[in-house]
C-alpha atoms as a PDB file:
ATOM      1  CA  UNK A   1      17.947 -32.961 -18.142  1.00  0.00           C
ATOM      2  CA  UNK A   2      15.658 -32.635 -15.167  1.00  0.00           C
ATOM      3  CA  UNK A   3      12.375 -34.332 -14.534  1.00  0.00           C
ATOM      4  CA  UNK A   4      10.790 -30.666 -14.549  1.00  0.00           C
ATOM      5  CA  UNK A   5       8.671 -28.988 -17.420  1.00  0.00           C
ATOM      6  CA  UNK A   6       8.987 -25.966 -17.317  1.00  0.00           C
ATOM      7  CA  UNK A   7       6.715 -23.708 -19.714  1.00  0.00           C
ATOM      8  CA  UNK A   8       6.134 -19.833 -21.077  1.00  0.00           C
ATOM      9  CA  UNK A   9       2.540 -19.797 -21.682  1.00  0.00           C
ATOM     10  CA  UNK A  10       1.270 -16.259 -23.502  1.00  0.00           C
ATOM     11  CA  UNK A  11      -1.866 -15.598 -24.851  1.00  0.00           C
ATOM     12  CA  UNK A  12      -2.850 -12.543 -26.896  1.00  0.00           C
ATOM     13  CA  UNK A  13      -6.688 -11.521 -26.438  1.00  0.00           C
ATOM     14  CA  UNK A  14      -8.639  -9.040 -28.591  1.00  0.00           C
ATOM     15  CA  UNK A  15      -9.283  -5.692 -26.940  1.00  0.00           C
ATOM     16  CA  UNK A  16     -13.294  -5.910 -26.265  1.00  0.00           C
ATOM     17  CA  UNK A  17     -11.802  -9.475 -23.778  1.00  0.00           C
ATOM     18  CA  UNK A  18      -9.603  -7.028 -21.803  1.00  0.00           C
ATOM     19  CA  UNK A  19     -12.000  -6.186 -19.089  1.00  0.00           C
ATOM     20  CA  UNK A  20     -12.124 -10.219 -19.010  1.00  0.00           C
ATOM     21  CA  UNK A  21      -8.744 -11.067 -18.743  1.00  0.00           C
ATOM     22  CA  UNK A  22      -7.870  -8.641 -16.472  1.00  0.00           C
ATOM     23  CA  UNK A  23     -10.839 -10.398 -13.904  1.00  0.00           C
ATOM     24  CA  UNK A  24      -9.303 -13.220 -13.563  1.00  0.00           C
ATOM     25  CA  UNK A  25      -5.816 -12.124 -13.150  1.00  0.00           C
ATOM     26  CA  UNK A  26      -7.514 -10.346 -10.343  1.00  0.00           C
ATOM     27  CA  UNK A  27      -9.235 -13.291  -8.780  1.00  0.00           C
ATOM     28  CA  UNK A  28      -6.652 -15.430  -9.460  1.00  0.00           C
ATOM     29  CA  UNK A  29      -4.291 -17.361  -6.944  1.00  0.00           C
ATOM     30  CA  UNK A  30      -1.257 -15.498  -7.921  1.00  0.00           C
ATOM     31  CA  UNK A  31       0.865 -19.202  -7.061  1.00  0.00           C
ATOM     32  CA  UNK A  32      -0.071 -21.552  -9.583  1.00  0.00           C
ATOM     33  CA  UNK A  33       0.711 -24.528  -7.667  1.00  0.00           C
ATOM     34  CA  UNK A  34      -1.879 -23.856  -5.312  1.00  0.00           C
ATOM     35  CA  UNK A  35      -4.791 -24.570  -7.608  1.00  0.00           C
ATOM     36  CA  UNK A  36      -6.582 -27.766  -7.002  1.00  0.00           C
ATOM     37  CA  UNK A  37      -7.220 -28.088 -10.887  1.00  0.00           C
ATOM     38  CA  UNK A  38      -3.289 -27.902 -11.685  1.00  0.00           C
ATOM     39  CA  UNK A  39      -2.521 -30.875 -10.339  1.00  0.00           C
ATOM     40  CA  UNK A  40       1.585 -31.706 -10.799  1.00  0.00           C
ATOM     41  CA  UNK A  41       2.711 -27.931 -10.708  1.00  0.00           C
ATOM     42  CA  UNK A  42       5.202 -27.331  -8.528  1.00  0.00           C
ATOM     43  CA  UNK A  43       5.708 -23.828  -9.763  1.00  0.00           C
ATOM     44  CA  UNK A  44       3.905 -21.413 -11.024  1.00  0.00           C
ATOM     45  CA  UNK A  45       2.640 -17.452 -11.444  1.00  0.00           C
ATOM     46  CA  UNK A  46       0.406 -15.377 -13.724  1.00  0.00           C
ATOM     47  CA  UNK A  47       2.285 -12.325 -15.271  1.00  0.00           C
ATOM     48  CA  UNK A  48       0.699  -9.334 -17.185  1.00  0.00           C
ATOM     49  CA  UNK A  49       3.014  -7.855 -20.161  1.00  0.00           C
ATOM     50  CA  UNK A  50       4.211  -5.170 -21.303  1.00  0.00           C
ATOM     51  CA  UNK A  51       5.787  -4.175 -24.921  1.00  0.00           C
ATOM     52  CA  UNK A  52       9.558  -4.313 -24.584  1.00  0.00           C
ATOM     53  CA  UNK A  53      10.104  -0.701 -25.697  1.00  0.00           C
ATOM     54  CA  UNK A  54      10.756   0.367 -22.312  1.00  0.00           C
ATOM     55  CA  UNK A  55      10.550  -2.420 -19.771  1.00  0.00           C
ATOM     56  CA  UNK A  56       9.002   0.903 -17.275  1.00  0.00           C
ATOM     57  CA  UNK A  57       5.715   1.178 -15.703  1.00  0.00           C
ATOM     58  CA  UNK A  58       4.474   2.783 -18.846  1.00  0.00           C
ATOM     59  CA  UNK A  59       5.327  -0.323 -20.837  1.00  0.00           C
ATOM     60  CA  UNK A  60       1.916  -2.323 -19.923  1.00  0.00           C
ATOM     61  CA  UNK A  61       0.591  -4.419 -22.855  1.00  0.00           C
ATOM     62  CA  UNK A  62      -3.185  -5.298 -21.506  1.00  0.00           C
ATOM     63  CA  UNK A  63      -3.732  -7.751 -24.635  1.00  0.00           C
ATOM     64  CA  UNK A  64      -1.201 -10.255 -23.898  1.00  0.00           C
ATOM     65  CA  UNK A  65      -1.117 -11.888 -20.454  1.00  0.00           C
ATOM     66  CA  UNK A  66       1.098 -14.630 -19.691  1.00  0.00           C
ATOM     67  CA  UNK A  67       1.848 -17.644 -17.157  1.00  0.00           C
ATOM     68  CA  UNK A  68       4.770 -19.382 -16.161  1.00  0.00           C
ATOM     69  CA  UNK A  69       4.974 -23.489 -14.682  1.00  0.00           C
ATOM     70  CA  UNK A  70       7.202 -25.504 -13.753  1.00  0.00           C
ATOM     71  CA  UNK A  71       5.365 -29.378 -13.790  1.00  0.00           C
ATOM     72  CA  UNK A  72       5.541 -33.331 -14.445  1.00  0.00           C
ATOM     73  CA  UNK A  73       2.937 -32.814 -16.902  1.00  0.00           C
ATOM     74  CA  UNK A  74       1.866 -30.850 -19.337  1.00  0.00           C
ATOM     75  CA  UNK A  75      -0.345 -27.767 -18.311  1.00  0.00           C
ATOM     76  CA  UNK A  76      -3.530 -25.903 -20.277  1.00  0.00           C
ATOM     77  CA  UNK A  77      -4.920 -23.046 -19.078  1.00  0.00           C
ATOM     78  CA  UNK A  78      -8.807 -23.306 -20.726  1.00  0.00           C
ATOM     79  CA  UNK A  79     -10.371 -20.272 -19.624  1.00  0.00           C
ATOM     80  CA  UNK A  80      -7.437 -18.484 -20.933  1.00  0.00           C
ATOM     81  CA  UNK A  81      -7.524 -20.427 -24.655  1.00  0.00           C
ATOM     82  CA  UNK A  82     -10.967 -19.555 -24.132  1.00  0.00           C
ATOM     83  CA  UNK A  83     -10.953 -15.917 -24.414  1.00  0.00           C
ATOM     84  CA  UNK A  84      -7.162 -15.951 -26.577  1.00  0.00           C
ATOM     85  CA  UNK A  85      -7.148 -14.950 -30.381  1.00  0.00           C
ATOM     86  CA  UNK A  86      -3.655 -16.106 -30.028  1.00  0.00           C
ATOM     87  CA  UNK A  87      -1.233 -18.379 -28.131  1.00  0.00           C
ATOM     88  CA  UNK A  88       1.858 -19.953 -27.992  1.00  0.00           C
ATOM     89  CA  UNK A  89       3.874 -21.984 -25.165  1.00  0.00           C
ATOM     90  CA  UNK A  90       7.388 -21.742 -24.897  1.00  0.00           C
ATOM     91  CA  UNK A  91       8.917 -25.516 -23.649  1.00  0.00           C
ATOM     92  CA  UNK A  92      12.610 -24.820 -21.576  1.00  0.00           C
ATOM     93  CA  UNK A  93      15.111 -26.254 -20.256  1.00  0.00           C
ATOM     94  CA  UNK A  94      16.751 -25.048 -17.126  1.00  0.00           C
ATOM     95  CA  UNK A  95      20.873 -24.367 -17.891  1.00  0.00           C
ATOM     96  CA  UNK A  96      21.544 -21.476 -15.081  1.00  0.00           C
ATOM     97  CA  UNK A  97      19.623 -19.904 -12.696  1.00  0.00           C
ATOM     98  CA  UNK A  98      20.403 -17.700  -9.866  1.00  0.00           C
ATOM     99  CA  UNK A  99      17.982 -15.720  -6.851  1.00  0.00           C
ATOM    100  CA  UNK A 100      15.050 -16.182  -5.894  1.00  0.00           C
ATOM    101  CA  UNK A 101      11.014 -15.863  -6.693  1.00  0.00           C
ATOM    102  CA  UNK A 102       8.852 -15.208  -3.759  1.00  0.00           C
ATOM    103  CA  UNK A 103      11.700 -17.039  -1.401  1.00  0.00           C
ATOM    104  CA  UNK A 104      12.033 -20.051  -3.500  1.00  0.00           C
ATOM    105  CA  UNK A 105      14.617 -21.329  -6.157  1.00  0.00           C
ATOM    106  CA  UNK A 106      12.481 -22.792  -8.641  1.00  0.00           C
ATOM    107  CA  UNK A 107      14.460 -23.804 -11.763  1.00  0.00           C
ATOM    108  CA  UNK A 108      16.739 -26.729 -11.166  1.00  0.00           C
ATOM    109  CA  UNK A 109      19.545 -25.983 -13.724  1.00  0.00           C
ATOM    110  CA  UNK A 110      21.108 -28.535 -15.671  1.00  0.00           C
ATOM    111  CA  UNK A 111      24.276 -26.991 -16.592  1.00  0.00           C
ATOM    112  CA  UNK A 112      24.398 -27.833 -20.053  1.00  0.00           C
ATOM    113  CA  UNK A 113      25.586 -25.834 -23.120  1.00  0.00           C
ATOM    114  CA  UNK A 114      22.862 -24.998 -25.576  1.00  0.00           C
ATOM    115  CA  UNK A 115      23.329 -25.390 -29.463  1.00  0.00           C
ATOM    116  CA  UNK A 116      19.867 -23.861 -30.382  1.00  0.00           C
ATOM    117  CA  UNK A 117      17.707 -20.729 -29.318  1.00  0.00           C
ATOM    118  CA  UNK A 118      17.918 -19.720 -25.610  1.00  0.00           C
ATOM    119  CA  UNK A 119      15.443 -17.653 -23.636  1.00  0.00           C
ATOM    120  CA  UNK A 120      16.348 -15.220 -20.250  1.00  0.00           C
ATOM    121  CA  UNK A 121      13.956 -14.645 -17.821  1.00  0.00           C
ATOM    122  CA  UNK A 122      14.800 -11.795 -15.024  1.00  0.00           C
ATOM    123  CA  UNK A 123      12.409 -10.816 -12.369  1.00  0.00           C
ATOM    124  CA  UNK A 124      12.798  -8.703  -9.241  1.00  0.00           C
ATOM    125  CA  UNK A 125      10.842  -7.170  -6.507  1.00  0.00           C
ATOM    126  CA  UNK A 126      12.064  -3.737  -6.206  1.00  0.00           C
ATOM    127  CA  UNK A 127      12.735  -1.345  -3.180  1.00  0.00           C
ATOM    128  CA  UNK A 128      10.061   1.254  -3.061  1.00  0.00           C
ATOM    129  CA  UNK A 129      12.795   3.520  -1.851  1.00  0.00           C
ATOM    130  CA  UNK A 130      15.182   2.787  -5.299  1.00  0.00           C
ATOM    131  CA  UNK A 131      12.024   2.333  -7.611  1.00  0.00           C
ATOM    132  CA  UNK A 132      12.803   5.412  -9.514  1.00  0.00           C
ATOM    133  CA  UNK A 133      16.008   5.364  -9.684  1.00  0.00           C
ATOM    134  CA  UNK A 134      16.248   2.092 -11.167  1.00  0.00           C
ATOM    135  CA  UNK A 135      13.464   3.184 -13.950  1.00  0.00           C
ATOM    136  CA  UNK A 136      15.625   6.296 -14.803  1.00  0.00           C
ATOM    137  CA  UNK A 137      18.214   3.840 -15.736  1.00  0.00           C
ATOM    138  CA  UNK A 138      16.052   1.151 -18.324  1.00  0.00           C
ATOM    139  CA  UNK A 139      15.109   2.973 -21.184  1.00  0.00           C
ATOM    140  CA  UNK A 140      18.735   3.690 -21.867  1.00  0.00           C
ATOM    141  CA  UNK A 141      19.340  -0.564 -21.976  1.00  0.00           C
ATOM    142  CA  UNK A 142      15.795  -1.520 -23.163  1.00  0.00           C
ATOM    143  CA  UNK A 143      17.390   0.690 -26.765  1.00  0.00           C
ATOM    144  CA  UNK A 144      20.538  -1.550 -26.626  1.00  0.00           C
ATOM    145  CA  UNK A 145      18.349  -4.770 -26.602  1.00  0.00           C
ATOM    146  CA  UNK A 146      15.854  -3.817 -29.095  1.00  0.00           C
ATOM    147  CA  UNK A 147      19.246  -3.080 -31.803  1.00  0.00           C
ATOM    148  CA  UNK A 148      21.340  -6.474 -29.864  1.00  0.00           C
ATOM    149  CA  UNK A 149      22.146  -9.013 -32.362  1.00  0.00           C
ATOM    150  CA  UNK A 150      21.008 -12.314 -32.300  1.00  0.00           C
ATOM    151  CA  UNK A 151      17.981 -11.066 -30.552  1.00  0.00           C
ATOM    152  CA  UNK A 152      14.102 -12.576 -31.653  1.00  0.00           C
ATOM    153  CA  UNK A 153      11.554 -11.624 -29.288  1.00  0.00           C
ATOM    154  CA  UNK A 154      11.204  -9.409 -26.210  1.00  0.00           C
ATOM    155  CA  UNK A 155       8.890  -8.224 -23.726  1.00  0.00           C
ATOM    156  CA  UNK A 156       8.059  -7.225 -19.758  1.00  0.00           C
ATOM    157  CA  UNK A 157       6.574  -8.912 -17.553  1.00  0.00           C
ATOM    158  CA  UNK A 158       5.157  -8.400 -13.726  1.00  0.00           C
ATOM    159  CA  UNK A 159       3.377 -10.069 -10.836  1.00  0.00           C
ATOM    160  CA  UNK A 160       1.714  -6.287 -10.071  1.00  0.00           C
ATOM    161  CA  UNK A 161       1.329  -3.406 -12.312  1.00  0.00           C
ATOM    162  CA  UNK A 162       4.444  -1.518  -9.900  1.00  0.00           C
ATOM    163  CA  UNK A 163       7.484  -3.054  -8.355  1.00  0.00           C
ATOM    164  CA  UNK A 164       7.256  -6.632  -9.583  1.00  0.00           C
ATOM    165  CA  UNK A 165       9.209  -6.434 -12.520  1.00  0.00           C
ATOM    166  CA  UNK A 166      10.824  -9.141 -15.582  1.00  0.00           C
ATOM    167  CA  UNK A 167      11.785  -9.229 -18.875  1.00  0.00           C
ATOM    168  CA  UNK A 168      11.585 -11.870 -21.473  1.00  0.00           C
ATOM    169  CA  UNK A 169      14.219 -12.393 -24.085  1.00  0.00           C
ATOM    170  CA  UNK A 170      14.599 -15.189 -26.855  1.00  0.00           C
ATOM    171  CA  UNK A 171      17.737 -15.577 -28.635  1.00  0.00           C
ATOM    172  CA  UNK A 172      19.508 -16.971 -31.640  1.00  0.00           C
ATOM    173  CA  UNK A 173      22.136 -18.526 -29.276  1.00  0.00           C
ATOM    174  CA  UNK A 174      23.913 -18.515 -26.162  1.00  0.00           C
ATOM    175  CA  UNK A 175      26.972 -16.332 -27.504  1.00  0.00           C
ATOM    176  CA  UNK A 176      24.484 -13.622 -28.879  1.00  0.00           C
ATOM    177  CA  UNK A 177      23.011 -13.384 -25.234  1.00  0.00           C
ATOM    178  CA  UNK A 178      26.610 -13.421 -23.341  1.00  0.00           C
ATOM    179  CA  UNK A 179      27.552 -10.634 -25.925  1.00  0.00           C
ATOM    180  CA  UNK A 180      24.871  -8.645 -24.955  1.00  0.00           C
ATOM    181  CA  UNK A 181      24.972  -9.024 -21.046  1.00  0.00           C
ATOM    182  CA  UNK A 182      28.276  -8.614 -20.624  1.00  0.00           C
ATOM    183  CA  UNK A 183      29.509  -6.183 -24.127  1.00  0.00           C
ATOM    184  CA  UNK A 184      26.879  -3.805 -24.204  1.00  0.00           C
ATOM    185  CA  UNK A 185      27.774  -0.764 -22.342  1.00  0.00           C
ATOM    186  CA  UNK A 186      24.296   0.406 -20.744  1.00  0.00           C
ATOM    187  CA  UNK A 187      23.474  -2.881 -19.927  1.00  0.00           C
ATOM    188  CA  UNK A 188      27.436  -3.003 -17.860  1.00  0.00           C
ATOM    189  CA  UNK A 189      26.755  -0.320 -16.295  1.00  0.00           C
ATOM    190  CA  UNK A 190      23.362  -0.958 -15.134  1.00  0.00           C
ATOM    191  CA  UNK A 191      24.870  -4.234 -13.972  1.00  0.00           C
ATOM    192  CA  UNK A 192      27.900  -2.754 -12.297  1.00  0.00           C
ATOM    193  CA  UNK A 193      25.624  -0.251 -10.118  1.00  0.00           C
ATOM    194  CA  UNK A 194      23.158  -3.010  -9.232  1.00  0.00           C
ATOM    195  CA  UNK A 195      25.008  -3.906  -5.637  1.00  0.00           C
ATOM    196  CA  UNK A 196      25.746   0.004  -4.359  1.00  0.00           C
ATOM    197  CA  UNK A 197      22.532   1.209  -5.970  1.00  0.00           C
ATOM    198  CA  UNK A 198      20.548  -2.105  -4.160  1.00  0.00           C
ATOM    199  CA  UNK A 199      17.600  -1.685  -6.429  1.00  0.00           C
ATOM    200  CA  UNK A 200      16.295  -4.799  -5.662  1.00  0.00           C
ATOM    201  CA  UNK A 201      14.661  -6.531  -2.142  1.00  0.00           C
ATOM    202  CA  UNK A 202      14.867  -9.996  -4.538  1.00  0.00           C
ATOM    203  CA  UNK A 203      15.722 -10.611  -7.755  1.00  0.00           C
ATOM    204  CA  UNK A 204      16.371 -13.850 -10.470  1.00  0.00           C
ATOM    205  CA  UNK A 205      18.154 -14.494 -13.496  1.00  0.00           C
ATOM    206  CA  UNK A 206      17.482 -17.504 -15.316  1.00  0.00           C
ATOM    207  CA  UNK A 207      18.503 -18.762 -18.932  1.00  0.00           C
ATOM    208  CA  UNK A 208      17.035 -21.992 -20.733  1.00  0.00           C
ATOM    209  CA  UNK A 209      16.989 -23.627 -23.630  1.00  0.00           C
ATOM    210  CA  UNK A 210      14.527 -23.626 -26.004  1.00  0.00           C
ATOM    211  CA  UNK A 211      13.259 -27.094 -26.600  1.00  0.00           C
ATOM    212  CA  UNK A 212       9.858 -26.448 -28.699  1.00  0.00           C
ATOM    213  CA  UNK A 213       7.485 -23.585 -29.315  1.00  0.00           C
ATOM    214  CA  UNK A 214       3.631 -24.711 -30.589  1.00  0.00           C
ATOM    215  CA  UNK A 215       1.730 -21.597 -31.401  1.00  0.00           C
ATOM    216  CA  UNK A 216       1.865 -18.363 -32.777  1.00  0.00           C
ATOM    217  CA  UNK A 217       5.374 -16.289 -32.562  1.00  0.00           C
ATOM    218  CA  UNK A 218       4.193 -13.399 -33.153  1.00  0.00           C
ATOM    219  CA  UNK A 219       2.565 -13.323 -29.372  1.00  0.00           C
ATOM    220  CA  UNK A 220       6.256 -13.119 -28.357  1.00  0.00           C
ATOM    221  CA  UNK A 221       7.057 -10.000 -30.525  1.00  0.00           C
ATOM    222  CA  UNK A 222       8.718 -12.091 -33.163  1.00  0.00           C
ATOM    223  CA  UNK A 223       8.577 -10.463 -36.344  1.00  0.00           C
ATOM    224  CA  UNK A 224       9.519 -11.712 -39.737  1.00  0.00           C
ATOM    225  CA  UNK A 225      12.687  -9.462 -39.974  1.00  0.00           C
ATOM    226  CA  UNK A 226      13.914 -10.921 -36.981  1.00  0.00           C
ATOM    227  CA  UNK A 227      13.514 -14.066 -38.727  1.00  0.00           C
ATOM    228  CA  UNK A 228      14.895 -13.994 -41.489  1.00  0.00           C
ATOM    229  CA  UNK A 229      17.718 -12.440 -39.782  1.00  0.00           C
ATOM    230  CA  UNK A 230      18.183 -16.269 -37.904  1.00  0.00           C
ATOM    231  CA  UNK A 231      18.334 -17.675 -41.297  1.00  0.00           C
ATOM    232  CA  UNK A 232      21.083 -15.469 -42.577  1.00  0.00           C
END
């Protein structure tokens, strides 16, 4: 275990508070750590959402913003709980993480093998230049995820509405996410292309274990068929 906490914070906020939410993501200091208020966060960046269906452009969910820290402390967002119908925060543990995030490494991985749920985070900055190509290549994998077993809750996420792009998995297990990354053909051969096709001008890959959620699930895209299917 690290000293670090590192948290998934995602709030869901009714439709008449969109104008709202989308202000302050606007005046917002995109890094986290910069804000006098937040004080112990060593890490951190707003993220708007989008619904999993696609992971494209097209995707953008503008009820369900999100943040991500990594801290000594434990961090609350107010003016977000304040304008929220829903919440949850996601508490991980760092086990692998590789690239980069706006030129810094900020997951210190322990190494360890999970027993319990695990959650992937990607996020890249793509090349203008291989934008489009890389979008004519997603739906085909975001369809393998949405049928992978194992799976629990998914969604995108971004830094800007074009070219900042993430997903969001949570898992049953380690094994279910290995047999998806690595079994699933779309999802090979979108992997395979990745260092001719140089999509991406940065990119990161990290997986954690889930040590606690407090809050809603259904904010993640949980459902109660996905579930059940855990308890099977």
């Amino acid at each position: 275990m690290t000293d670090d906490l590192v948290s998934l914070h995602v709030w869901r906020v009714p439709r008449q508070a969109v104008g709202s939410a989308m202000l302050r993501m606007a005046f917002a200091r995109r890094h986290l750590e910069a804000r006098r208020h937040l004080s112990g966060v060593r890490f951190g960046r707003f993220l708007g959402t989008g619904t999993g269906s696609t992971f494209g452009p097209g995707d953008t969910d503008l009820t369900r913003w999100a943040a991500i820290t990594v801290s000594d402390r434990p961090v609350r967002f107010p003016t977000w709980e304040k304008i929220a119908v829903k919440q949850v925060r996601v508490d991980l543990e760092p086990l692998v993480s590789r690239g980069e995030w706006g030129g810094r490494s900020p997951f210190r991985a322990t190494g360890r093998r999970p027993d319990g749920m695990v959650l992937a985070l990607t996020r890249a900055r793509l090349r203008p230049s291989r934008a489009l190509r890389f979008w004519r290549a997603v739906p085909a994998v975001a369809r393998e995820v949405a049928a992978a077993p194992g799976l629990l809750a998914r969604f995108g996420v971004g830094e800007a509405p074009i070219g900042w792009q993430g997903t969001v998995s949570v898992w049953r297990g380690a094994a279910d996410l290995t047999a998806f990354a690595y079994r699933q053909p779309e999802h090979r051969a979108v992997i395979a292309r990745t260092p001719a096709d140089r999509w991406y001008a940065e990119e990161l890959f990290a997986r954690f274990a889930v040590l606690d959620i407090s809050g809603d699930r259904t904010v993640l895209g949980w459902t109660a068929d996905e579930e059940e299917r855990t308890t099977r």
